[in-house]
PDB file of N, CA and C in Angstrom:
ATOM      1  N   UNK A   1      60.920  64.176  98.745  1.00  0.00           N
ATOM      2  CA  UNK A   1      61.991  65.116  98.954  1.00  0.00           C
ATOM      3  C   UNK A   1      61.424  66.514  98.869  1.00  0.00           C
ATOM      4  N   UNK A   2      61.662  67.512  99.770  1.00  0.00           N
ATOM      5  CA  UNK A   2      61.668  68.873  99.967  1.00  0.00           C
ATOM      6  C   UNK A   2      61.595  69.599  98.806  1.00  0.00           C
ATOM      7  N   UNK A   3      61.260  70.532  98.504  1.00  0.00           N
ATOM      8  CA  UNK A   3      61.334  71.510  97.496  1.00  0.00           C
ATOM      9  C   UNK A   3      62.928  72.157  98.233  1.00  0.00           C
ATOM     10  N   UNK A   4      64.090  72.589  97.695  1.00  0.00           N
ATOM     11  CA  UNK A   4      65.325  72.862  98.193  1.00  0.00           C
ATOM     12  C   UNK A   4      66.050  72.033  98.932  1.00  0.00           C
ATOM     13  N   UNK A   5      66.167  70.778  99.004  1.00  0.00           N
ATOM     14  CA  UNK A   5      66.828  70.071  99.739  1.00  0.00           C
ATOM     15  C   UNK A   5      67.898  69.649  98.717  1.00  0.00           C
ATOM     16  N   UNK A   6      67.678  69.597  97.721  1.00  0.00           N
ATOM     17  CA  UNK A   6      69.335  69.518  97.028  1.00  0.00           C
ATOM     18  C   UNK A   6      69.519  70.581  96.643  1.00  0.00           C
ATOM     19  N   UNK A   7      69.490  71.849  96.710  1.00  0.00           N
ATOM     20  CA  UNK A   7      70.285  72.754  96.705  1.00  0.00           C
ATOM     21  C   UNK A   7      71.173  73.139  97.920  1.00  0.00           C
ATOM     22  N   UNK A   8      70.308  72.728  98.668  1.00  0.00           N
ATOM     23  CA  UNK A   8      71.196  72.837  99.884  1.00  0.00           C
ATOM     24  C   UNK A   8      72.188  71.880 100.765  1.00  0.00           C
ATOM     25  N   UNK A   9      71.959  70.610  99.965  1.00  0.00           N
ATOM     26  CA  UNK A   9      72.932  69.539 100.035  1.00  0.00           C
ATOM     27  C   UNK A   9      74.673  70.034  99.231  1.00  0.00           C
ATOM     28  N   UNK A  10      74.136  70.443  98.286  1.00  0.00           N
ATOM     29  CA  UNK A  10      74.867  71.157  97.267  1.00  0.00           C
ATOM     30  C   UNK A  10      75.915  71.816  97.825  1.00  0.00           C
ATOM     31  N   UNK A  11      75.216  72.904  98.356  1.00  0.00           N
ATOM     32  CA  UNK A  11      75.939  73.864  99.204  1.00  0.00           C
ATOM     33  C   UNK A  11      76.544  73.053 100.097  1.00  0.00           C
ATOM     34  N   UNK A  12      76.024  72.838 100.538  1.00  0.00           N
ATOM     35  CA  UNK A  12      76.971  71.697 102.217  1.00  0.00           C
ATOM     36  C   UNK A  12      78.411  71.102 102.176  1.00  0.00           C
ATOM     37  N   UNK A  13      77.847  70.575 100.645  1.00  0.00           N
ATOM     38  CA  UNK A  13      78.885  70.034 100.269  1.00  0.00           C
ATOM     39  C   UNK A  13      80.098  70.305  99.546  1.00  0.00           C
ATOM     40  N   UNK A  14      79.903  71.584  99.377  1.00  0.00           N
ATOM     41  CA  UNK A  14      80.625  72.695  98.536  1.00  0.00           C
ATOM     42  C   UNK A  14      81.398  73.416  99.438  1.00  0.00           C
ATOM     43  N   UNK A  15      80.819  73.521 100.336  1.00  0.00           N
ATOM     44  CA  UNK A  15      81.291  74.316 101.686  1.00  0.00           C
ATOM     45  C   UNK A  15      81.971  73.273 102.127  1.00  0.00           C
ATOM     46  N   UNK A  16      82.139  71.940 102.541  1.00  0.00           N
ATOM     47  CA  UNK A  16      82.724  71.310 102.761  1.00  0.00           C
ATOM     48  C   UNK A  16      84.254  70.800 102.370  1.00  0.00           C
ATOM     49  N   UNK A  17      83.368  70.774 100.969  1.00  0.00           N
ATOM     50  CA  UNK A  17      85.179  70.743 100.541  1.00  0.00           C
ATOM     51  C   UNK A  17      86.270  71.719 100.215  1.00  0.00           C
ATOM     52  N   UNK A  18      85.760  73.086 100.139  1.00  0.00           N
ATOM     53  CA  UNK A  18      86.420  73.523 100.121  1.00  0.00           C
ATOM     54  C   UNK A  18      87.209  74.014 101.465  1.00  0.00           C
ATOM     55  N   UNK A  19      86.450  73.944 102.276  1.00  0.00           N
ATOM     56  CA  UNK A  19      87.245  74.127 103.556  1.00  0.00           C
ATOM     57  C   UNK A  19      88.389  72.666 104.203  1.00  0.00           C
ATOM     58  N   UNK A  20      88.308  71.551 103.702  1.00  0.00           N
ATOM     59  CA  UNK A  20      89.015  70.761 103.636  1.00  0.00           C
ATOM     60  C   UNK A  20      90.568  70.881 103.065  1.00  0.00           C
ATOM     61  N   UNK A  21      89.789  71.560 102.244  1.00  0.00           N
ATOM     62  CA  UNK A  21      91.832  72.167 101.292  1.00  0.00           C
ATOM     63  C   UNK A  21      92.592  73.689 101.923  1.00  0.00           C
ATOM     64  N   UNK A  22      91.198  74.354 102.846  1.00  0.00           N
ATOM     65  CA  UNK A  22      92.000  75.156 103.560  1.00  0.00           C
ATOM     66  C   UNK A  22      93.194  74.789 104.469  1.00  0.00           C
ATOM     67  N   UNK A  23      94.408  75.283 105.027  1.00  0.00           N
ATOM     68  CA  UNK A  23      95.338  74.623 105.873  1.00  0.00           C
ATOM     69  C   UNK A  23      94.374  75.493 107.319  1.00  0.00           C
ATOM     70  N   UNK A  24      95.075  74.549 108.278  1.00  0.00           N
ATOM     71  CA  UNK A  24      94.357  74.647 109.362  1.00  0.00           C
ATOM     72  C   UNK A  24      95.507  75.602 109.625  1.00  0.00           C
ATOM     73  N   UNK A  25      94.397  76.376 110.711  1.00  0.00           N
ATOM     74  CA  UNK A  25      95.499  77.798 111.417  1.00  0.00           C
ATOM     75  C   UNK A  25      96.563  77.004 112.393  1.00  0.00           C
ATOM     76  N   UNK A  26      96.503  75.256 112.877  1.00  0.00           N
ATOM     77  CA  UNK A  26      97.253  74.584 113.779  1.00  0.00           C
ATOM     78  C   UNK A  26      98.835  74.281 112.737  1.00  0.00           C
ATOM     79  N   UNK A  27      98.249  73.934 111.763  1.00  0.00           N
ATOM     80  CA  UNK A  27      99.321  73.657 110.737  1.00  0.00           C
ATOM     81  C   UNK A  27     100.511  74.757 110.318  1.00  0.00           C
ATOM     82  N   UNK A  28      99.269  75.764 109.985  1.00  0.00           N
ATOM     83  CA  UNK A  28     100.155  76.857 109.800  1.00  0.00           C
ATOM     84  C   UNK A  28     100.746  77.176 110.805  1.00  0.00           C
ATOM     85  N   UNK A  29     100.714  77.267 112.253  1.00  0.00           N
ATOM     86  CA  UNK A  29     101.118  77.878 113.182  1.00  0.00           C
ATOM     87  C   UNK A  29     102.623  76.905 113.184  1.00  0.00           C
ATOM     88  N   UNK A  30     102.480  75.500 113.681  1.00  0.00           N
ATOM     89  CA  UNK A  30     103.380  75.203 113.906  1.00  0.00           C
ATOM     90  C   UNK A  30     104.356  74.801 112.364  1.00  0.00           C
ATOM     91  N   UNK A  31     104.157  75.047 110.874  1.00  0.00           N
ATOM     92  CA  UNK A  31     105.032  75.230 109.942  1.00  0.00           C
ATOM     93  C   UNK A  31     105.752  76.764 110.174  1.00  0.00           C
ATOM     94  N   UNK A  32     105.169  77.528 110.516  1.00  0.00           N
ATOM     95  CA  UNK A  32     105.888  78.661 111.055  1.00  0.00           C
ATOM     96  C   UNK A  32     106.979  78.595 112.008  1.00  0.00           C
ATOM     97  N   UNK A  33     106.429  78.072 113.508  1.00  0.00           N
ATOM     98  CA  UNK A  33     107.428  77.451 114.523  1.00  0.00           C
ATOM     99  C   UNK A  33     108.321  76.858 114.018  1.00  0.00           C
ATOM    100  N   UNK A  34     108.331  75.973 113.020  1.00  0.00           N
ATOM    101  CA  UNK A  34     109.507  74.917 112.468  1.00  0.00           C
ATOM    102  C   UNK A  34     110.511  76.068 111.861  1.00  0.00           C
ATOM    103  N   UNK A  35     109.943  76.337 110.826  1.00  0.00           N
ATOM    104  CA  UNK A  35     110.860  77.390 109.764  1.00  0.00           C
ATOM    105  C   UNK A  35     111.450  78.301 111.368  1.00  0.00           C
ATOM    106  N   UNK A  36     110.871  78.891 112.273  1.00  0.00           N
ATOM    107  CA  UNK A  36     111.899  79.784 113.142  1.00  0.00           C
ATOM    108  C   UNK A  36     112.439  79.344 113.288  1.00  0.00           C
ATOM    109  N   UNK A  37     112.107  78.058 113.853  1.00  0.00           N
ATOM    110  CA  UNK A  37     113.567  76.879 115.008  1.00  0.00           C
ATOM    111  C   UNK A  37     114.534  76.462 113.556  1.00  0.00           C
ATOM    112  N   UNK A  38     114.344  76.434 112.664  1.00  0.00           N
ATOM    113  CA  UNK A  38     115.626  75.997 111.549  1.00  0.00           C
ATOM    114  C   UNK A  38     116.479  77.410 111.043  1.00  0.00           C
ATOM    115  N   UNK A  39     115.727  78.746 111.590  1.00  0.00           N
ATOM    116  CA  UNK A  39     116.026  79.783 111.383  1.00  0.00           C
ATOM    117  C   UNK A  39     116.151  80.175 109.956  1.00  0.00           C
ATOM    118  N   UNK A  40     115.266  80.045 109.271  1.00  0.00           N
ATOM    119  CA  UNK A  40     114.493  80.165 108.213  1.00  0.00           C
ATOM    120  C   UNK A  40     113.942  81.702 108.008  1.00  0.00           C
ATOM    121  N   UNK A  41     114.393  82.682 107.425  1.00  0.00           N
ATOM    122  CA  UNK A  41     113.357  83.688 106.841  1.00  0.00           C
ATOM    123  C   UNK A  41     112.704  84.305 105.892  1.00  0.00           C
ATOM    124  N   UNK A  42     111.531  84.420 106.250  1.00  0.00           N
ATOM    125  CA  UNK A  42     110.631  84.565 105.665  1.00  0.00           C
ATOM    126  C   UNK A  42     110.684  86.140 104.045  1.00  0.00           C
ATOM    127  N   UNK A  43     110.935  85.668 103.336  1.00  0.00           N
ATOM    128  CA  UNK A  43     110.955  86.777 102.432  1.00  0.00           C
ATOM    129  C   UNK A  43     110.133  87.025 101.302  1.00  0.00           C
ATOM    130  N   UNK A  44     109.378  88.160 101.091  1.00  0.00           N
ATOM    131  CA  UNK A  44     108.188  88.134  99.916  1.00  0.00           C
ATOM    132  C   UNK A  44     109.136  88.818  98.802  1.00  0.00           C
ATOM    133  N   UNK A  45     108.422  88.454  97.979  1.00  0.00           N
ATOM    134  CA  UNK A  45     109.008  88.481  96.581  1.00  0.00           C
ATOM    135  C   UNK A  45     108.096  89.103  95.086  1.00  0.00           C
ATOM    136  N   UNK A  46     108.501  89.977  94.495  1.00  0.00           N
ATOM    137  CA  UNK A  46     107.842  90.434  93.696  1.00  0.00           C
ATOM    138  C   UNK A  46     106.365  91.420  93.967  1.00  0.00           C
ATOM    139  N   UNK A  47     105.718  91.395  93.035  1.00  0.00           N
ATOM    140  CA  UNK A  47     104.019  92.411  93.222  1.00  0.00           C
ATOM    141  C   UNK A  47     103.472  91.507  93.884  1.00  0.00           C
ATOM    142  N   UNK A  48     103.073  90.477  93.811  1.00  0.00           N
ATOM    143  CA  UNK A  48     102.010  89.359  94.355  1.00  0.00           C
ATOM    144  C   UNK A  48     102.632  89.193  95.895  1.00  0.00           C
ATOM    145  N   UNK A  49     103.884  89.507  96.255  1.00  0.00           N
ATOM    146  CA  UNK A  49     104.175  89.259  97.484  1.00  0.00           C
ATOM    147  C   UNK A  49     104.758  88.019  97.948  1.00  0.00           C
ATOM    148  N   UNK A  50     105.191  87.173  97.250  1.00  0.00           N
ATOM    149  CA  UNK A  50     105.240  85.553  97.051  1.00  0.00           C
ATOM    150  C   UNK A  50     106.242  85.030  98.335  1.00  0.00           C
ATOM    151  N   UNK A  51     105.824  84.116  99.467  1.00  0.00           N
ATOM    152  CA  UNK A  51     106.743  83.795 100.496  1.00  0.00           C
ATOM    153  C   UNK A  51     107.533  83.255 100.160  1.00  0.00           C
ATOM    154  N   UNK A  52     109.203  83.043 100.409  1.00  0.00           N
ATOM    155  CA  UNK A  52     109.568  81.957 100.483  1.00  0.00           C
ATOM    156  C   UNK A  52     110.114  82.009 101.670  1.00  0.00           C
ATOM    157  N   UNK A  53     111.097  80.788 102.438  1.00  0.00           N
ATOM    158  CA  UNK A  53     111.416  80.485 103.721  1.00  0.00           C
ATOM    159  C   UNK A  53     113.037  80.365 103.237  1.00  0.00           C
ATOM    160  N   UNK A  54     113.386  81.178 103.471  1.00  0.00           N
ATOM    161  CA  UNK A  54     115.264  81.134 102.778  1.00  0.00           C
ATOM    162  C   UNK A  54     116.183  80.806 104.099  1.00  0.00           C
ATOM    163  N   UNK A  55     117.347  80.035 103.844  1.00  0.00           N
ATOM    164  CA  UNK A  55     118.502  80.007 104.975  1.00  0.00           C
ATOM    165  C   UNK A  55     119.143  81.182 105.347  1.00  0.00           C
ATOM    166  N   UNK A  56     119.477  81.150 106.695  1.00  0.00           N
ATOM    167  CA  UNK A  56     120.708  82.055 107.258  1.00  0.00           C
ATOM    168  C   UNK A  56     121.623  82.354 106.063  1.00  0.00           C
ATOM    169  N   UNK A  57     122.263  81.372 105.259  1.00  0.00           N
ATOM    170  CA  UNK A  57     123.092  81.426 104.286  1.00  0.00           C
ATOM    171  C   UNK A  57     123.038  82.192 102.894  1.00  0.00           C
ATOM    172  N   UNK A  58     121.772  82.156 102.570  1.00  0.00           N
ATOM    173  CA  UNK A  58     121.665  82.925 101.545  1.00  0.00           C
ATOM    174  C   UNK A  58     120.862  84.389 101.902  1.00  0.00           C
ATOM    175  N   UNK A  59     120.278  84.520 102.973  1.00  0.00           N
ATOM    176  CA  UNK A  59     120.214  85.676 102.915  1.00  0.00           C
ATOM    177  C   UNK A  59     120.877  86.788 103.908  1.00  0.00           C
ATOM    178  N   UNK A  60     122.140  85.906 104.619  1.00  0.00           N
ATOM    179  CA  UNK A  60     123.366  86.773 104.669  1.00  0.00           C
ATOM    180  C   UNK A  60     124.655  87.093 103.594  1.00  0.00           C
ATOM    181  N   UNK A  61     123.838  85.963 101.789  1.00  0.00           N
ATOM    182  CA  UNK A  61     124.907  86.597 101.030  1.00  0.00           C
ATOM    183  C   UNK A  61     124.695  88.001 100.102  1.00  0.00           C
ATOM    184  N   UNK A  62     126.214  88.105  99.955  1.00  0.00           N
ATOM    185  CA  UNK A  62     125.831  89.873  99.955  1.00  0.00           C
ATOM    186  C   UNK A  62     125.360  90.643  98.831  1.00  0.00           C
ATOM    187  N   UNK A  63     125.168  89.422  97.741  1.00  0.00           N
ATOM    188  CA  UNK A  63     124.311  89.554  96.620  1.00  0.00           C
ATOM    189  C   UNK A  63     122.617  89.797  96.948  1.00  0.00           C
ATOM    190  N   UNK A  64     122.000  88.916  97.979  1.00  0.00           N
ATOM    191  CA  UNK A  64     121.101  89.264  99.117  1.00  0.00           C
ATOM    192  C   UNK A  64     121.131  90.115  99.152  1.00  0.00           C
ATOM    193  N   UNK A  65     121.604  90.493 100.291  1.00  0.00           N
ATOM    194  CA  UNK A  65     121.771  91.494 101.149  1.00  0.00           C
ATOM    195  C   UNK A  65     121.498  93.029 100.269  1.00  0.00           C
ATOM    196  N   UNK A  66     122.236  92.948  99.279  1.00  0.00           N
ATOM    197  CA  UNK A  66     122.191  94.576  98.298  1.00  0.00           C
ATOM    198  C   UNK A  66     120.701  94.322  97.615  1.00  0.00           C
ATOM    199  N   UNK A  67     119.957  93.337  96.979  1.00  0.00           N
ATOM    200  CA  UNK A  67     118.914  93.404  96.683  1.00  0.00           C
ATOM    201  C   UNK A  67     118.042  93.386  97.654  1.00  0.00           C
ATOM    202  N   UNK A  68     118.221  92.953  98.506  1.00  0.00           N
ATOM    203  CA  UNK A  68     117.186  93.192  99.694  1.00  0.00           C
ATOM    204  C   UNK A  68     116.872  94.817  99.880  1.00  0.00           C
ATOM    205  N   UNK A  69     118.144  95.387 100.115  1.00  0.00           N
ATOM    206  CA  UNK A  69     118.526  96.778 100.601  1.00  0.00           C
ATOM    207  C   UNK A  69     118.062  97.608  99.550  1.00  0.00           C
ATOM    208  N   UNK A  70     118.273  97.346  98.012  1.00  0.00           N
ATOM    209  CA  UNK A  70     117.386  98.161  96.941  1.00  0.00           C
ATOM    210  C   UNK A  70     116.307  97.899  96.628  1.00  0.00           C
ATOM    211  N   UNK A  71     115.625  96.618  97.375  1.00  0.00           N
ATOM    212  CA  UNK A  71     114.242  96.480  97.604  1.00  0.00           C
ATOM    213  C   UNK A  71     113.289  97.214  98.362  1.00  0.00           C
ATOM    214  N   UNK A  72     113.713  97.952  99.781  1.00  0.00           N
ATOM    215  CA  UNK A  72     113.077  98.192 100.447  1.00  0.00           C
ATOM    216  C   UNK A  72     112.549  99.669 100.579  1.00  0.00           C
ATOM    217  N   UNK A  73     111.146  99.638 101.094  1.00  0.00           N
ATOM    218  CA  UNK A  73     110.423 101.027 100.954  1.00  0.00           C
ATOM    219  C   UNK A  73     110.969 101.686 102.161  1.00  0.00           C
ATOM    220  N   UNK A  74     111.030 100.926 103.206  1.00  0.00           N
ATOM    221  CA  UNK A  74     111.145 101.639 104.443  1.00  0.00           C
ATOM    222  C   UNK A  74     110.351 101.597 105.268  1.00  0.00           C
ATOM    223  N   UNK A  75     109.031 101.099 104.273  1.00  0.00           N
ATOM    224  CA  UNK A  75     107.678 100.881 105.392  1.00  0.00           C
ATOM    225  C   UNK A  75     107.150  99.964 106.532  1.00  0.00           C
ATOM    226  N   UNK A  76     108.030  98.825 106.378  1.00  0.00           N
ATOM    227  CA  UNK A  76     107.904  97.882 107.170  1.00  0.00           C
ATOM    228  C   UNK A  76     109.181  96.946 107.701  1.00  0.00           C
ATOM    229  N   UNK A  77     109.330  96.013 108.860  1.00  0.00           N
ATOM    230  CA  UNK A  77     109.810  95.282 108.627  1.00  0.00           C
ATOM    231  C   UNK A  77     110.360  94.053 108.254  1.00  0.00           C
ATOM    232  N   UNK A  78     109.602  93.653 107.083  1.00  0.00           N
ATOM    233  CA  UNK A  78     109.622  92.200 106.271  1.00  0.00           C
ATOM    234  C   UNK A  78     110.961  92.636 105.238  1.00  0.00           C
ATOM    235  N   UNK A  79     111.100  91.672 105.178  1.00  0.00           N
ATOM    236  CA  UNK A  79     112.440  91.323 103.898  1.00  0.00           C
ATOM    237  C   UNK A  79     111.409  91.305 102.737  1.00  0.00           C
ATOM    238  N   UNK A  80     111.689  92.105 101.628  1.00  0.00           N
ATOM    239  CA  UNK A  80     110.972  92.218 100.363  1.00  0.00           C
ATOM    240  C   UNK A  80     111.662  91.677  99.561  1.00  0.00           C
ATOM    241  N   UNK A  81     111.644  91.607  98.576  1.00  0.00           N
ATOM    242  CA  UNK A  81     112.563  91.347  97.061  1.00  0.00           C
ATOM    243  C   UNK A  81     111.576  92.178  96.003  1.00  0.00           C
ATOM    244  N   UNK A  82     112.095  92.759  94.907  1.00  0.00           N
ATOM    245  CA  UNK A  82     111.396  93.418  94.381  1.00  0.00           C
ATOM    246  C   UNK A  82     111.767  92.727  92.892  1.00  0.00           C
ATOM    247  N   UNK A  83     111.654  91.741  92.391  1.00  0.00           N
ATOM    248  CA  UNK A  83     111.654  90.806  90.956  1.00  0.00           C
ATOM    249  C   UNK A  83     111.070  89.779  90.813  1.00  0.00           C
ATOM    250  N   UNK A  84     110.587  89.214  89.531  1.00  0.00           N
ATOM    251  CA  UNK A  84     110.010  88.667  89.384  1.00  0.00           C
ATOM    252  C   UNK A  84     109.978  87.457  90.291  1.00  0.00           C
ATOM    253  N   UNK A  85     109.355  86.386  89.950  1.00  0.00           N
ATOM    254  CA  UNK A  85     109.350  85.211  90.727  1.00  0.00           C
ATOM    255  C   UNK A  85     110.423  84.128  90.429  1.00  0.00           C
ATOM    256  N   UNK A  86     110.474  84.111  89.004  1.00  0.00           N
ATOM    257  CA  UNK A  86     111.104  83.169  88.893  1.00  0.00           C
ATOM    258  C   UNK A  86     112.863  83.807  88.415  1.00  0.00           C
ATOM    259  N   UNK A  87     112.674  85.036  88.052  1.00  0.00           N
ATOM    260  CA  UNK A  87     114.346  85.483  88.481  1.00  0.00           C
ATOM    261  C   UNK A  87     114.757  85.310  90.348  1.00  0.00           C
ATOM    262  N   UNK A  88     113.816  85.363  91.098  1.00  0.00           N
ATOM    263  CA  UNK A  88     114.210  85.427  92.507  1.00  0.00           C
ATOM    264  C   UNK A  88     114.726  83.478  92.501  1.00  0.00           C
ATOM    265  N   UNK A  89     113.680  82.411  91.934  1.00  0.00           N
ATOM    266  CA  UNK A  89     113.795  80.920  91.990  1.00  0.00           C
ATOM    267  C   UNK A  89     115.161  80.675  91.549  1.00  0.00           C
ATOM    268  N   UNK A  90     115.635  81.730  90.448  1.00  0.00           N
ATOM    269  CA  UNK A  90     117.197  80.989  90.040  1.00  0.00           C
ATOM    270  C   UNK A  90     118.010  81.646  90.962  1.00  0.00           C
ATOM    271  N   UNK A  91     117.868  83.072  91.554  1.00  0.00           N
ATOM    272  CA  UNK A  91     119.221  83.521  92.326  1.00  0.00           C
ATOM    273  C   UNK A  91     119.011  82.661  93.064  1.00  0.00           C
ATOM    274  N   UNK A  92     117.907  82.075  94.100  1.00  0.00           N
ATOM    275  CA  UNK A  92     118.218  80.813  95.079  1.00  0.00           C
ATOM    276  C   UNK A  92     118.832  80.356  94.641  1.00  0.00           C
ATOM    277  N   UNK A  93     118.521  79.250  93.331  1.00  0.00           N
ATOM    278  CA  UNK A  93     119.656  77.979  92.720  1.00  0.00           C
ATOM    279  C   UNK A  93     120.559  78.468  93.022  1.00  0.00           C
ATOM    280  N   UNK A  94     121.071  79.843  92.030  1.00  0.00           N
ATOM    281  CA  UNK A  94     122.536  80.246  92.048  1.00  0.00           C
ATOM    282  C   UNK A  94     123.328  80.198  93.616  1.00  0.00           C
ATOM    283  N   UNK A  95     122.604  81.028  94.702  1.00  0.00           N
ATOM    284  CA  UNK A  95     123.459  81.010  95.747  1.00  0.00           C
ATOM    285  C   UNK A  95     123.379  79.652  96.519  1.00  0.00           C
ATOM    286  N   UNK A  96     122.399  78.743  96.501  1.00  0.00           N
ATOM    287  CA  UNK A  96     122.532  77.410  97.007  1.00  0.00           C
ATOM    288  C   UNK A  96     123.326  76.631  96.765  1.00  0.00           C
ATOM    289  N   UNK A  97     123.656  76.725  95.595  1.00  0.00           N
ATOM    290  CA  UNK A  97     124.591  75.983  94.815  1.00  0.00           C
ATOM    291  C   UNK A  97     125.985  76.621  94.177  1.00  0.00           C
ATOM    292  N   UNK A  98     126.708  77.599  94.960  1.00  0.00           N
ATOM    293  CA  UNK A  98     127.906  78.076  95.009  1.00  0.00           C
ATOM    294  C   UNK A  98     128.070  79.098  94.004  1.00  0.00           C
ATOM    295  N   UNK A  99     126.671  79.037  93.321  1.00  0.00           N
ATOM    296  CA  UNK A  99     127.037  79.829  91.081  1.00  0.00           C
ATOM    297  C   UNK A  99     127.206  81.476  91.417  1.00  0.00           C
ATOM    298  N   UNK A 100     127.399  81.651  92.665  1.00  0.00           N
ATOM    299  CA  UNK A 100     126.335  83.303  92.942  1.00  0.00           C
ATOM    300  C   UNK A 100     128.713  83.912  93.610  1.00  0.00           C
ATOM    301  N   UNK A 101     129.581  83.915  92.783  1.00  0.00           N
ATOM    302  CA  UNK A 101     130.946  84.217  93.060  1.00  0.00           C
ATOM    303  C   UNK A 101     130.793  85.888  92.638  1.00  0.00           C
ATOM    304  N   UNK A 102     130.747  86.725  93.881  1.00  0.00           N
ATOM    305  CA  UNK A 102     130.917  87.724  94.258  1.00  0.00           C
ATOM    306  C   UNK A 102     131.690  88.653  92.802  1.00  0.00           C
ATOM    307  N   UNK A 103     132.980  88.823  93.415  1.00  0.00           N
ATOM    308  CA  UNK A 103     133.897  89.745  93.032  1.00  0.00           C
ATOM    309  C   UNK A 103     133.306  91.022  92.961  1.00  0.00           C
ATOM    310  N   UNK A 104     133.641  91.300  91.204  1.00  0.00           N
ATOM    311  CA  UNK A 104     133.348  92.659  90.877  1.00  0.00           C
ATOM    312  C   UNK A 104     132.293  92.567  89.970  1.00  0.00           C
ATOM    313  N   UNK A 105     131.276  91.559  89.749  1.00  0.00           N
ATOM    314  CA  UNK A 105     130.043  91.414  89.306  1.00  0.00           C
ATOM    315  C   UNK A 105     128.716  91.812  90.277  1.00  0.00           C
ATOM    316  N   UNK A 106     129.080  92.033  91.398  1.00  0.00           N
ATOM    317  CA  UNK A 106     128.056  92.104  92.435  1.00  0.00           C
ATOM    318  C   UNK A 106     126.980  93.159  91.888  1.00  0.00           C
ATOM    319  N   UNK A 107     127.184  94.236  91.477  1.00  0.00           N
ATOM    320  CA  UNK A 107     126.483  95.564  91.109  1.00  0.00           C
ATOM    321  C   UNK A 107     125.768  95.058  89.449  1.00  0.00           C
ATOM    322  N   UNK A 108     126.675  93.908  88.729  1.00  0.00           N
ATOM    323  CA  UNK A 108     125.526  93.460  87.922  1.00  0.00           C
ATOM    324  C   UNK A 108     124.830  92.638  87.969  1.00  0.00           C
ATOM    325  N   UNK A 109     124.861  91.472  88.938  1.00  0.00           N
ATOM    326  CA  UNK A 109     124.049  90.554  89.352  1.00  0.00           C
ATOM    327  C   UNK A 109     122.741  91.219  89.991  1.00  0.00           C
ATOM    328  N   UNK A 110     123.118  92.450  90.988  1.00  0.00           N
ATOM    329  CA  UNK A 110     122.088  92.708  91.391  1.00  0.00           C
ATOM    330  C   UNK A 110     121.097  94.045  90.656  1.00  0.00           C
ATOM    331  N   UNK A 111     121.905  94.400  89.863  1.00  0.00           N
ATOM    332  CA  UNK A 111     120.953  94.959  88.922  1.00  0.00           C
ATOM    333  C   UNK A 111     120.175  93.745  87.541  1.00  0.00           C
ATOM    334  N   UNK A 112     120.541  92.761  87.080  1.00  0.00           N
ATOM    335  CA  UNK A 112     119.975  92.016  86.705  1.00  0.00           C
ATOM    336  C   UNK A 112     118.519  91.174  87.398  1.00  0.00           C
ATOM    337  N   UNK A 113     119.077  90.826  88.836  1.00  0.00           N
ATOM    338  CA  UNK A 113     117.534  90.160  89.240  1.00  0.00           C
ATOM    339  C   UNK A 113     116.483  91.519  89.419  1.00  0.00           C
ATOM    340  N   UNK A 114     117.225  92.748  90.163  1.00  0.00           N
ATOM    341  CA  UNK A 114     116.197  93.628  90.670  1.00  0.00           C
ATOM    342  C   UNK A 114     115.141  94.512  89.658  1.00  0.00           C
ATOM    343  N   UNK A 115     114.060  94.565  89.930  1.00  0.00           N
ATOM    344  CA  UNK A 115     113.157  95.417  89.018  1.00  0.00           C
ATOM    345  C   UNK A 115     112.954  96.744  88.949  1.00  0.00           C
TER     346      UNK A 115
END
């Protein structure tokens, strides 16, 4: 055996797997296509930027809608959210699951999730 031939097996194989757990740009492309055609959008969330793929439904509700709107810089056009991650994971629950009743709480709900 070579002087460097298992180091460079090493590598090969290192390089290998990790590109195995990369998603392919085909995958991604058409998980994208899907989420449009279900009309799915795309909204980042918090400092880290975190995607999620939300319904027509919740992010035309108007608990949404006002945190979205006190989220935004102006700089672009992506849907931001500006709170943590996992306060953004329960307002989903909440509006998926009916818990998110408007009235005259709206201005504290959305000062509660927003940062």
């Amino acid at each position: 055996m070579a002087k460097g031939t298992g180091k460079k097996l090493t590598i090969t194989k290192l390089r290998s797997a990790v590109l195995k757990k990369w998603p392919s740009m085909g995958k991604l492309a058409r998980s994208i296509a899907a989420a449009d055609a279900e009309g799915l959008r795309a909204v980042y969330v918090g400092k880290s930027r975190r995607c999620y793929m939300v319904r027509p439904e919740v992010a035309e509700h108007p608990v949404f809608q006002e945190l979205a709107e006190r989220s935004t810089d102006g700089g672009d056009d992506a849907v931001t959210v500006s709170c943590e991650v996992v306060l953004f994971e329960h307002l989903l629950w909440m509006l998926e699951n009916g818990g998110a009743d408007v009235g005259s709480s709206m201005d504290e709900l959305v000062e509660f999730y927003s940062c």
